[in-house]
Protein backbone atom coordinates (compact mmCIF):
# COMPACT_ATOMS: atom_id res chain seq x y z
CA UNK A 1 0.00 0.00 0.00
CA UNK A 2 3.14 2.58 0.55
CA UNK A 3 3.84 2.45 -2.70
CA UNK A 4 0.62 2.79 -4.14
CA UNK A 5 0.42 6.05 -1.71
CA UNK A 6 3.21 7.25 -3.10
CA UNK A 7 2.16 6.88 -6.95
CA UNK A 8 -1.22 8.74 -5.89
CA UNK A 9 1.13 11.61 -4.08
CA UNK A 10 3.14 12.06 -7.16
CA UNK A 11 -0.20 12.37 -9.08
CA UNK A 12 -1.14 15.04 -6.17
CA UNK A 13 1.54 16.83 -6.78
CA UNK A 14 1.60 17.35 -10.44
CA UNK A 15 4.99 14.65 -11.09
CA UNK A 16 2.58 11.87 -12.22
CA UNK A 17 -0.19 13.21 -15.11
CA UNK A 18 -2.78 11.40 -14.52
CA UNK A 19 -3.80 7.76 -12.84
CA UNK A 20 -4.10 6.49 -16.44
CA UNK A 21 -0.43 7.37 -16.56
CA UNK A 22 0.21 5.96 -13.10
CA UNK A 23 -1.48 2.49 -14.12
CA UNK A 24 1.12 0.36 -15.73
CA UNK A 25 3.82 1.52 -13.09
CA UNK A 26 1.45 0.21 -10.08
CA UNK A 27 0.96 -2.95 -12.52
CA UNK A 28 4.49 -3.82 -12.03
CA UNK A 29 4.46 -3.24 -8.23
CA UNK A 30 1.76 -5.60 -7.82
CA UNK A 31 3.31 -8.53 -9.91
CA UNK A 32 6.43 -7.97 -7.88
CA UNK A 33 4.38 -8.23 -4.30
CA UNK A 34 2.20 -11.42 -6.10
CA UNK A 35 5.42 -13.03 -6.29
CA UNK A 36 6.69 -11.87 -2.74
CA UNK A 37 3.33 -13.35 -1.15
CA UNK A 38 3.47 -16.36 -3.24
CA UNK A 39 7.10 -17.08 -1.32
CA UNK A 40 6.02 -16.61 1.90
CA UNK A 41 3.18 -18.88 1.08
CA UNK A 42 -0.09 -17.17 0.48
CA UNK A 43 -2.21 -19.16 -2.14
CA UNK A 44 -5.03 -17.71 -4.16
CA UNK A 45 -3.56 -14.21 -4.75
CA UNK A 46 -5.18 -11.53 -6.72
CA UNK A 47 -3.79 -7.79 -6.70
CA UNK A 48 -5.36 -5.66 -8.86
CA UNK A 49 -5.12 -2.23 -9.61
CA UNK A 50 -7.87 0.12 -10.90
CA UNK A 51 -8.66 3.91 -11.53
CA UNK A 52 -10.08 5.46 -9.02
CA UNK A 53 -12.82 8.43 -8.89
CA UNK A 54 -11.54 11.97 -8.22
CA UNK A 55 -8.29 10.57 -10.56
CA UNK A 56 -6.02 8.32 -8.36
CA UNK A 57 -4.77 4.80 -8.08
CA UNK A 58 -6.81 2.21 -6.24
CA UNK A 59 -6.00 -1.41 -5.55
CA UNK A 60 -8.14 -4.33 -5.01
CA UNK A 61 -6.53 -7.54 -3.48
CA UNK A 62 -7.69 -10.73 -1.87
CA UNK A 63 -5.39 -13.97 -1.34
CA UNK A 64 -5.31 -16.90 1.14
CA UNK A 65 -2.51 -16.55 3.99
CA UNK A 66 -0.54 -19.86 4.95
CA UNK A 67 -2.59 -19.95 8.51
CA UNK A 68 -5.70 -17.95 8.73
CA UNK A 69 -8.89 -16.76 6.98
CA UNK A 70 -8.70 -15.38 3.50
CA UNK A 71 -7.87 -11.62 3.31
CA UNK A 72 -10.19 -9.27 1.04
CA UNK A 73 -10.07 -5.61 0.70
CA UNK A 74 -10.22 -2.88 -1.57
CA UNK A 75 -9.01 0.59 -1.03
CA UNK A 76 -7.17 3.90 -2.26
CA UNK A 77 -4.70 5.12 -0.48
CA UNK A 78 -3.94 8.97 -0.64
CA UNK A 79 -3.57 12.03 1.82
CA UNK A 80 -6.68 14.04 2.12
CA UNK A 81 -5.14 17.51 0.79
């Protein structure tokens, strides 16, 4: 989620142009934490990023932790300017 805060600050800010132009960069970061979670053991996983209303980044994940019940969540995280 710190990075995706970060891409959405960036758009904030003016470095990033848009969340359409932010997409494919947060693409990447989830592959690279599917494969992280998939080492540690988590089964099932799904991370998905999407464009959010009022133009940032939003990510929707779910996946199956070695011990415990199935995490599920969707959310955008940004600073409230």
């Amino acid at each position: 989620m710190g990075e995706v805060f970060e891409v959405n600050e960036r758009i904030l800010s003016g470095d990033i142009c848009s969340n359409k132009t932010a997409l494919p960069r947060v693409r990447k970061l989830c592959e690279h934490y599917a494969k992280m979670y998939f080492k540690v053991g988590c089964a099932n996983i799904q991370l998905e990023p999407y464009i959010a209303a009022g133009g940032w980044v939003g990510i929707t994940y779910s996946y199956d932790p070695p011990e415990g019940e199935p995490i599920v969540a969707s959310c955008v995280p940004r600073r409230f300017p």
